[in-house]
C-alpha atoms as a PDB file:
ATOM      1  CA  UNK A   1       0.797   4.345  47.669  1.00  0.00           C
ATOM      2  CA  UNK A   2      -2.010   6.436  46.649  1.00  0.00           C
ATOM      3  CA  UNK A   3       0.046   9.085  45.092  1.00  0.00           C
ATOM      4  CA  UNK A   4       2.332   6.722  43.388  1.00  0.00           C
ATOM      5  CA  UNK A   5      -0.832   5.441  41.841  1.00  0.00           C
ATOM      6  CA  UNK A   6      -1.757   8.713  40.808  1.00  0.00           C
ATOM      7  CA  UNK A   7       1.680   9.571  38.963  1.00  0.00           C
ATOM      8  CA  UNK A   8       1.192   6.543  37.467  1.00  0.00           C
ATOM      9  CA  UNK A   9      -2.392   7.594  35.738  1.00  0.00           C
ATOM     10  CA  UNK A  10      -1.223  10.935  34.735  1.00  0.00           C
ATOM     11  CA  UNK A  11       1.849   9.438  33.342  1.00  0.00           C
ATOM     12  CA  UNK A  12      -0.066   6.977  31.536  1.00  0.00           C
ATOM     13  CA  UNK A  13      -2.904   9.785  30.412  1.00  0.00           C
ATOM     14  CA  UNK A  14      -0.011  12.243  29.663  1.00  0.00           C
ATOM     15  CA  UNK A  15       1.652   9.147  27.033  1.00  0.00           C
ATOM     16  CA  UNK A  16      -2.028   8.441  25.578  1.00  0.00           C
ATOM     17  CA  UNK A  17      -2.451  12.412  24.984  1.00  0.00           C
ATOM     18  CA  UNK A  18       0.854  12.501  23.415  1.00  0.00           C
ATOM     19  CA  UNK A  19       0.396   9.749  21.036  1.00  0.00           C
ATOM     20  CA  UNK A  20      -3.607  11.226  19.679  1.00  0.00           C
ATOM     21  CA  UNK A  21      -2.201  14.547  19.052  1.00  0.00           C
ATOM     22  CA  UNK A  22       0.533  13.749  16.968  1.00  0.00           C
ATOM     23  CA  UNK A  23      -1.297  11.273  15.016  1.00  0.00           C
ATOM     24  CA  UNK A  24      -4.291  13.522  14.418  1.00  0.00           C
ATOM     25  CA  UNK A  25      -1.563  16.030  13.263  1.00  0.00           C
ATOM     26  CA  UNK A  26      -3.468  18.837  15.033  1.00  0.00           C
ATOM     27  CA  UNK A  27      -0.071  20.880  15.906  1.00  0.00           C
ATOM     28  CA  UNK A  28       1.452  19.978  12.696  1.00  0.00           C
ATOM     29  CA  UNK A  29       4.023  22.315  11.758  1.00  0.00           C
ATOM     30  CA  UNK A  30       4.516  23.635  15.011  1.00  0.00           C
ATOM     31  CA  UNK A  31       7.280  23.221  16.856  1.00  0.00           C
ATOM     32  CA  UNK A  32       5.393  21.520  19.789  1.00  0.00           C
ATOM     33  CA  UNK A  33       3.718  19.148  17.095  1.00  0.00           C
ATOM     34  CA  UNK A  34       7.310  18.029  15.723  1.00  0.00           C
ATOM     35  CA  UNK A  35       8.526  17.615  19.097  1.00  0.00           C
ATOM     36  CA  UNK A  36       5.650  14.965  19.954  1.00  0.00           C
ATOM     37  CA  UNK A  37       6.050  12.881  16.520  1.00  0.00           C
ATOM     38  CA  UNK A  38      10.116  13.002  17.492  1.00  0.00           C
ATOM     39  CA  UNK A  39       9.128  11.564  21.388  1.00  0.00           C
ATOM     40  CA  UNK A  40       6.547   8.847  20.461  1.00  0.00           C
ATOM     41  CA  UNK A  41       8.311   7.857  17.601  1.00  0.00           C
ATOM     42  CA  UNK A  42      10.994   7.096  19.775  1.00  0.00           C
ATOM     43  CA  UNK A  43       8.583   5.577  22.119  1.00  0.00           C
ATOM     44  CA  UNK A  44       7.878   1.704  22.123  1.00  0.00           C
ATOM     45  CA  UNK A  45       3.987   1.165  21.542  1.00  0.00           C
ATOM     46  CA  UNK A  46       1.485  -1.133  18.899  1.00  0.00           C
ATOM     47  CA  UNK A  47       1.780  -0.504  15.543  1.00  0.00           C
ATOM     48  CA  UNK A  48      -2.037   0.469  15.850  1.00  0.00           C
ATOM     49  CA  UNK A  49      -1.390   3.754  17.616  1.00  0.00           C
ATOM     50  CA  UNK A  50       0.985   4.862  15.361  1.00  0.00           C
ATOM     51  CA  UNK A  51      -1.829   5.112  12.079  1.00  0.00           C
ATOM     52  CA  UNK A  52      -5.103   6.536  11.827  1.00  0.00           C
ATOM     53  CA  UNK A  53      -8.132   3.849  11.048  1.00  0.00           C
ATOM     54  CA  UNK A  54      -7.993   5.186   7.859  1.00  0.00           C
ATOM     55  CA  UNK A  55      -4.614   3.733   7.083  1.00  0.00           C
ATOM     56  CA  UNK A  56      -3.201   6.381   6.837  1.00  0.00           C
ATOM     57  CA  UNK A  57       1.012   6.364   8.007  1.00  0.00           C
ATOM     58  CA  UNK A  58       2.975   9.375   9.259  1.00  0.00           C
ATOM     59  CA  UNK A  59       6.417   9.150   9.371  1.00  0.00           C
ATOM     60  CA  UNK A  60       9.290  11.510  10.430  1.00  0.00           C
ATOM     61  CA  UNK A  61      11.469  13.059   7.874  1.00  0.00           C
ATOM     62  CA  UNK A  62      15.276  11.810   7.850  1.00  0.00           C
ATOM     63  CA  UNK A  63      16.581  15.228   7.644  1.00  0.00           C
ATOM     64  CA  UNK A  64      13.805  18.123   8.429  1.00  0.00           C
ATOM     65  CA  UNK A  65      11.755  18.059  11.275  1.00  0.00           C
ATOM     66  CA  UNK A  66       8.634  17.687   9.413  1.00  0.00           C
ATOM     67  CA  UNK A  67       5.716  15.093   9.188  1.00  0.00           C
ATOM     68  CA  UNK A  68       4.268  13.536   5.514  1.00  0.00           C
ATOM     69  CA  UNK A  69       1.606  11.918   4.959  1.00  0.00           C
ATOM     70  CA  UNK A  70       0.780   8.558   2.679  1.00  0.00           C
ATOM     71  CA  UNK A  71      -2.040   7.308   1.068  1.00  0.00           C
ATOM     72  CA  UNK A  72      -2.629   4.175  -1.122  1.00  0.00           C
ATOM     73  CA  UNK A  73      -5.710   3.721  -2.895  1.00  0.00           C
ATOM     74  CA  UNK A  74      -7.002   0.144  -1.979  1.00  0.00           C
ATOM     75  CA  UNK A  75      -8.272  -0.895  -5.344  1.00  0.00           C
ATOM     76  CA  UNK A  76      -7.942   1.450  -8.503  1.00  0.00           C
ATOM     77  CA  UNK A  77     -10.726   3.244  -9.786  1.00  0.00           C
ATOM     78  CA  UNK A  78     -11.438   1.364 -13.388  1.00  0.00           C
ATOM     79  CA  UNK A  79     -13.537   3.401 -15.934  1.00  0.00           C
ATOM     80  CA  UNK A  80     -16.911   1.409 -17.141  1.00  0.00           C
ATOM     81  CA  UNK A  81     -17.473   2.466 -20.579  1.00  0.00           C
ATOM     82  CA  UNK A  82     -14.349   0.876 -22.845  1.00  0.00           C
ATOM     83  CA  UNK A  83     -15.800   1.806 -26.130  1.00  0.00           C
ATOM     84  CA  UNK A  84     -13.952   4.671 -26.853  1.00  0.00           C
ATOM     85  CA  UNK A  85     -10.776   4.296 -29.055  1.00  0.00           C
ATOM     86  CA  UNK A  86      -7.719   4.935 -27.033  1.00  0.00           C
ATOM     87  CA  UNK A  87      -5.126   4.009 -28.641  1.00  0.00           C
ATOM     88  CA  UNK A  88      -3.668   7.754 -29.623  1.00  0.00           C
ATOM     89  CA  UNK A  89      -1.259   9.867 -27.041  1.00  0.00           C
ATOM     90  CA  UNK A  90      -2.544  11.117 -24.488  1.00  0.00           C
ATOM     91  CA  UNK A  91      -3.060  14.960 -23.903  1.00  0.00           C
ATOM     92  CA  UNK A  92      -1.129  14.622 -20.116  1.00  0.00           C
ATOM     93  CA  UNK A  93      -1.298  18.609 -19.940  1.00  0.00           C
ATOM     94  CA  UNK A  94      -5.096  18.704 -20.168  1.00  0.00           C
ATOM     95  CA  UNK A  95      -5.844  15.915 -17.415  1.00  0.00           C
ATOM     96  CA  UNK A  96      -3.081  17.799 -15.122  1.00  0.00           C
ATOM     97  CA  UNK A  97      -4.694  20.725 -15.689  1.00  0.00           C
ATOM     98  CA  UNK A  98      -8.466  19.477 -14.590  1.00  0.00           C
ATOM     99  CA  UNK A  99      -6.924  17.874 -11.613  1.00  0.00           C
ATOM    100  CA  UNK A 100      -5.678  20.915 -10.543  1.00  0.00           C
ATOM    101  CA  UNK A 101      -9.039  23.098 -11.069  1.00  0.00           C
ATOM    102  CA  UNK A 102     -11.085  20.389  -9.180  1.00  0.00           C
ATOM    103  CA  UNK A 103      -8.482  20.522  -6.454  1.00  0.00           C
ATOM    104  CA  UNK A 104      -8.519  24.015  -5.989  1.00  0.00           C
ATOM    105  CA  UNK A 105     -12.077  24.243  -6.602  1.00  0.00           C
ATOM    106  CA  UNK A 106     -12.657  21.367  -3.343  1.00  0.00           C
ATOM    107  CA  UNK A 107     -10.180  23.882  -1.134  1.00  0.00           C
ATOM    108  CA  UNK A 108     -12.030  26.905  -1.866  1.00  0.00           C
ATOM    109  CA  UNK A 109     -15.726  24.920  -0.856  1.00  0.00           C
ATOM    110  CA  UNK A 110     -14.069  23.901   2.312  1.00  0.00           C
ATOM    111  CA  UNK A 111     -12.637  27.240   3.010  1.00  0.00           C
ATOM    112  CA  UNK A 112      -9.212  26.855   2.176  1.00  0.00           C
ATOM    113  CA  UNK A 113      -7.002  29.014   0.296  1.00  0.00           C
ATOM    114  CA  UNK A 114      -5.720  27.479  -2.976  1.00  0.00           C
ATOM    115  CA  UNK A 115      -2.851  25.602  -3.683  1.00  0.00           C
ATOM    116  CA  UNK A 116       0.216  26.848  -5.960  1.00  0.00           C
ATOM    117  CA  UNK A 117       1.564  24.882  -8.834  1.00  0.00           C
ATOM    118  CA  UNK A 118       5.241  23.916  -8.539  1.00  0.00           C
ATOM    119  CA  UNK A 119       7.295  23.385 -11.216  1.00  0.00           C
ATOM    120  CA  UNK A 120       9.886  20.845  -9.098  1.00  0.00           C
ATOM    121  CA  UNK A 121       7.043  18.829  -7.309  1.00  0.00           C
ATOM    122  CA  UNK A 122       5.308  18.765 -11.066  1.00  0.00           C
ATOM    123  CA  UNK A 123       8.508  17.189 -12.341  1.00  0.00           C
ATOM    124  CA  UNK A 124       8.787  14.768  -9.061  1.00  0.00           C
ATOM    125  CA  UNK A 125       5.285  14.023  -9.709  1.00  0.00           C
ATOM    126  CA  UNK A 126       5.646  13.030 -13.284  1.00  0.00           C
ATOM    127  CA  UNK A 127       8.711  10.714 -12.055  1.00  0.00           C
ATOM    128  CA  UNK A 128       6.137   9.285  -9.503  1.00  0.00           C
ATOM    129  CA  UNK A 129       3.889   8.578 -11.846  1.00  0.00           C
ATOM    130  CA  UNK A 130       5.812   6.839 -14.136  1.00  0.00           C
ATOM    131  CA  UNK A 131       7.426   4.587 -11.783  1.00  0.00           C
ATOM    132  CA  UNK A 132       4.116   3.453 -10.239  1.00  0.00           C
ATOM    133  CA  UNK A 133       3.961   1.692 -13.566  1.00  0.00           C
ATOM    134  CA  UNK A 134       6.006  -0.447 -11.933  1.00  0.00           C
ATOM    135  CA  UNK A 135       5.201  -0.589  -8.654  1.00  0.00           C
ATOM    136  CA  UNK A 136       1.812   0.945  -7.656  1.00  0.00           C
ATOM    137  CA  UNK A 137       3.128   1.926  -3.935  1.00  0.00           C
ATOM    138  CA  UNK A 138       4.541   5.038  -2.283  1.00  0.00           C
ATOM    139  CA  UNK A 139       7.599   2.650  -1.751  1.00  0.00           C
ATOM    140  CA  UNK A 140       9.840   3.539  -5.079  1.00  0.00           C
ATOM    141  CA  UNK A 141      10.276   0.386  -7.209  1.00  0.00           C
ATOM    142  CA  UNK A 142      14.312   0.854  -5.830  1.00  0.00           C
ATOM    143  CA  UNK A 143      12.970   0.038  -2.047  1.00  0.00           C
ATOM    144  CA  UNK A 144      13.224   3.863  -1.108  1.00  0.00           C
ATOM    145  CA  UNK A 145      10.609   5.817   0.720  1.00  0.00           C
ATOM    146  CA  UNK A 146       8.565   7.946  -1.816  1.00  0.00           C
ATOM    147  CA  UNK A 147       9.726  11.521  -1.179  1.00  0.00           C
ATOM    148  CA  UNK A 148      13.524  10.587  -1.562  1.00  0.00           C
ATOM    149  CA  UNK A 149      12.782  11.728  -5.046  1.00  0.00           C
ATOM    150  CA  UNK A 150      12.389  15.305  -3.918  1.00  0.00           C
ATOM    151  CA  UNK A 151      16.194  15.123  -2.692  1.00  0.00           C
ATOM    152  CA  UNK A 152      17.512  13.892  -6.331  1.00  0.00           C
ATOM    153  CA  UNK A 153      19.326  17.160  -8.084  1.00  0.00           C
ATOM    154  CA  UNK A 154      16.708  16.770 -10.882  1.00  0.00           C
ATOM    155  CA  UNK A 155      13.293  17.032  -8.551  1.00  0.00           C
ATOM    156  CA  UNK A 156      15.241  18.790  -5.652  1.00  0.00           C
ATOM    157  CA  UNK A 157      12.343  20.270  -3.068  1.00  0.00           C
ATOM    158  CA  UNK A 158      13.574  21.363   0.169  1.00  0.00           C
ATOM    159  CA  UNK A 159      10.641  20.861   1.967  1.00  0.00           C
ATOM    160  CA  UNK A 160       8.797  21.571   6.016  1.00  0.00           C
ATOM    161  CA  UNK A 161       5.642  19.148   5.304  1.00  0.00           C
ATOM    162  CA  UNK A 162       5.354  16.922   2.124  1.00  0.00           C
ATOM    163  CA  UNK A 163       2.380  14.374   0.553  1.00  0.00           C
ATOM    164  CA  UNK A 164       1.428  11.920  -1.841  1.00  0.00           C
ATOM    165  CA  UNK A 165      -1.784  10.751  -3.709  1.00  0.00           C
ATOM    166  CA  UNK A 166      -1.452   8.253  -6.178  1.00  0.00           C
ATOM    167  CA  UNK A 167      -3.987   7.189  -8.297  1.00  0.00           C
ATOM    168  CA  UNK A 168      -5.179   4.466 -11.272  1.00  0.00           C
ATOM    169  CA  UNK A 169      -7.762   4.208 -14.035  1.00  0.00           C
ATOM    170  CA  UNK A 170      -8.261   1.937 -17.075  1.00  0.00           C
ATOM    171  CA  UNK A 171      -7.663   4.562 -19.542  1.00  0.00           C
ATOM    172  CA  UNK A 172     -11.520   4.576 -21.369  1.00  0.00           C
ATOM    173  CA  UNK A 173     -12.700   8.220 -21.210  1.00  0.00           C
ATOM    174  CA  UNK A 174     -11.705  11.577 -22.753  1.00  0.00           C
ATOM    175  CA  UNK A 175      -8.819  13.309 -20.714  1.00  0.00           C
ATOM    176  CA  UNK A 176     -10.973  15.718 -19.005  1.00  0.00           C
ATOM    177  CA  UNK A 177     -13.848  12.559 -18.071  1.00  0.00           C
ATOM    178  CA  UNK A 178     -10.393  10.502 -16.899  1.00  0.00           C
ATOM    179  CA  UNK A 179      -9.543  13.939 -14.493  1.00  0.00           C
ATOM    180  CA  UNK A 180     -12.525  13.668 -12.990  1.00  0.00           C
ATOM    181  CA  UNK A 181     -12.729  10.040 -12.390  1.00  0.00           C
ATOM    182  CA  UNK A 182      -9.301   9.795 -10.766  1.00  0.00           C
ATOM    183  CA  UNK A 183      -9.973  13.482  -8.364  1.00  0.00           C
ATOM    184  CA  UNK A 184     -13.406  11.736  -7.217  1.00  0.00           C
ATOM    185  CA  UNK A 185     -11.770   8.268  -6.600  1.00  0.00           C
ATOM    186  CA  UNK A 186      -9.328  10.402  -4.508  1.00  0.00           C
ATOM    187  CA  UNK A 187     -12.445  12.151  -2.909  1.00  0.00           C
ATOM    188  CA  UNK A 188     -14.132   9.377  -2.005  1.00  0.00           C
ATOM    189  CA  UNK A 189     -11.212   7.901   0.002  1.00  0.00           C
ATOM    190  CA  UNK A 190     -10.696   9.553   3.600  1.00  0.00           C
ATOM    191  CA  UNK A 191      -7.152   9.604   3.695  1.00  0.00           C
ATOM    192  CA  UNK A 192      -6.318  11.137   0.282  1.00  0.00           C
ATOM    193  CA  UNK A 193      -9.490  13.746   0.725  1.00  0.00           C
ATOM    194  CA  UNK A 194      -7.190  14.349   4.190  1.00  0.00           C
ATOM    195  CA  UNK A 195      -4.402  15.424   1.827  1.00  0.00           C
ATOM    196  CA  UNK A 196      -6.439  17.248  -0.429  1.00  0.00           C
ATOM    197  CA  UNK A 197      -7.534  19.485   2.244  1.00  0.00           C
ATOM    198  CA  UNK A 198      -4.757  19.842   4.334  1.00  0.00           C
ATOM    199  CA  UNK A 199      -4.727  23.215   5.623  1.00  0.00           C
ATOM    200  CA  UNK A 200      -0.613  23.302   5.734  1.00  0.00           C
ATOM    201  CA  UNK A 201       0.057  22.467   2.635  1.00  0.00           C
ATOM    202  CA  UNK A 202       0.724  25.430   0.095  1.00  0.00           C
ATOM    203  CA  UNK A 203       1.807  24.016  -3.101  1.00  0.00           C
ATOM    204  CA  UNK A 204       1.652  21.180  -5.404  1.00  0.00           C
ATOM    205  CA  UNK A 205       2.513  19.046  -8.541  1.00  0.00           C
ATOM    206  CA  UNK A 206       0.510  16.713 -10.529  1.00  0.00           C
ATOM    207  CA  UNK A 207       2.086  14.566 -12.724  1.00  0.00           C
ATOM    208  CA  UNK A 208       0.376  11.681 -15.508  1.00  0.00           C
ATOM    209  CA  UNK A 209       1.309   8.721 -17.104  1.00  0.00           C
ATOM    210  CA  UNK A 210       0.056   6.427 -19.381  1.00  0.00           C
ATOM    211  CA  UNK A 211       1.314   2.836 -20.315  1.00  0.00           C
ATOM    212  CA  UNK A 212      -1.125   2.384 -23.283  1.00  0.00           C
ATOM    213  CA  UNK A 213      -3.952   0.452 -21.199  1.00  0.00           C
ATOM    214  CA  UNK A 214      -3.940   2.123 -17.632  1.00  0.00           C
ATOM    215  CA  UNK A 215      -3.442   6.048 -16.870  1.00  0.00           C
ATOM    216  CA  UNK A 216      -1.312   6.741 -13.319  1.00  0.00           C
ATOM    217  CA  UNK A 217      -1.484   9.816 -11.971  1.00  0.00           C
ATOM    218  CA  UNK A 218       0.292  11.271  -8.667  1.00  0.00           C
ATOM    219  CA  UNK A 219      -0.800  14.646  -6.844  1.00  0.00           C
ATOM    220  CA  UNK A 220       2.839  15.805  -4.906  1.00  0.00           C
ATOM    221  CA  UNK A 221       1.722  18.647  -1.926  1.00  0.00           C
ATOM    222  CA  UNK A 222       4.872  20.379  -0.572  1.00  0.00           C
ATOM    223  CA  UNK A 223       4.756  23.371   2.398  1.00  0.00           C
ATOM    224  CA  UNK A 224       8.571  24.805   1.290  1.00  0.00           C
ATOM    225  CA  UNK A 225      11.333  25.018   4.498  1.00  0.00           C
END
C-alpha cells in the first residue's frame, strides 16, 4: 500500500511539473517544451492551469509544433489632451517606425538582441490592425484564431513561434507622442511586456490604423520554421 501511495504522489507531482513548465514556456522551442504543451493539452485539467495569472493563453499551433502567445489589453490606453486638430491623414510610417525603435531600444536594456523587421508580418500586421476596427480581439472579426492570417497567400509566414500585441488610443497627439503612448500602454501590461521581451522571438511587424477618431495598432513577432 505504501508504495502504491508513493506512485501515486510522484505521478501526481510528475503531472503538476508538467503542466508549470509548459505554461511558463521555459523550454519553449525545444523539442521537450513542444512535447509537454502537446501532452497536457491533451490532458483533462481546470481551465486555470492552462493560463498564466496574467491572462495570458497559449495555444498549440494546428499545423507546426509551435506555441503563440496572446495578449488583450483590458481597457485601451485613451490620450488626455484632445486639443490638437486631427482631422488630417495620418503619417502610419512614422508611428511604425517609433514603435519599432522603442521596441528594440526595451530588448537591448534587458539584454536582448534586437528584433528584425519583416516585410510579411508588417503586411499581416497592417491587416490586423485594420480589422480590430471591427473587432478589438485576437479572434478575427470572421471567428478565426488571429494568426490564420499568416497562412493567407497575401501575409503567408511559415512560422516555429508566433505573437500578437494589439493596441488602442484616442487619436489626440502627434504620431511620434501617439508611438509612445501605445509602446508604454503595452509596457505597462505584463503579458504584452512578456511578448516584447521574448527571448525566442527574432522578427517582427508593426502595422497602424486609423478610423478618423481612434488609432489601432498591432505588433506581429514571428521566430521563422
Amino acid at each position: 500500500m505504501k508504495k502504491l501511495f508513493s506512485y501515486l504522489i510522484t505521478i501526481v507531482v510528475s503531472i503538476v511539473a508538467g503542466f508549470w513548465l509548459a505554461e511558463t514556456q521555459i523550454l519553449a522551442g525545444t523539442w521537450a517544451g513542444d512535447a509537454l504543451v502537446s501532452i497536457t493539452q491533451a490532458i483533462p485539467a481546470p481551465e486555470s492551469w492552462r493560463s498564466n495569472s496574467n491572462g495570458t493563453e497559449i495555444y498549440n499551433a494546428d499545423d507546426i509544433s509551435s506555441m503563440y502567445t496572446l495578449d488583450v489589453m483590458d481597457e485601451s490606453q485613451t490620450a488626455e489632451d484632445s486639443s490638437s486638430d486631427q482631422s488630417g491623414e495620418v503619417d502610419y510610417e512614422l508611428v511604425e517606425q517609433r514603435i519599432f525603435e522603442l521596441l528594440n531600444e526595451l530588448r537591448v536594456e534587458q539584454g536582448l538582441p534586437e528584433l528584425t523587421y519583416n516585410e510579411q508580418l508588417k503586411k499581416a500586421a497592417d491587416q490586423r490592425a485594420r480589422e480590430t476596427e471591427e473587432l478589438f480581439s485576437h479572434t478575427r472579426p470572421d471567428g478565426s484564431e488571429a494568426f490564420t492570417v499568416l497562412k493567407e497567400p497575401e501575409y503567408e509566414y511559415t512560422y516555429r513561434l508566433a505573437g500578437e500585441n494589439l493596441g488602442m488610443a484616442t487619436y489626440a497627439l502627434d504620431e511620434e507622442q501617439m508611438a509612445e503612448l501605445l509602446f508604454n500602454g503595452w509596457v505597462e501590461s505584463e503579458g504584452h511586456y512578456k511578448n516584447m521581451v521574448h527571448e525566442g522571438f527574432e522578427e517582427v511587424g508593426i502595422g497602424v490604423h486609423y478610423d478618423g477618431e481612434m488609432l489601432y495598432a498591432t505588433q506581429l513577432f514571428g521566430t521563422p520554421l
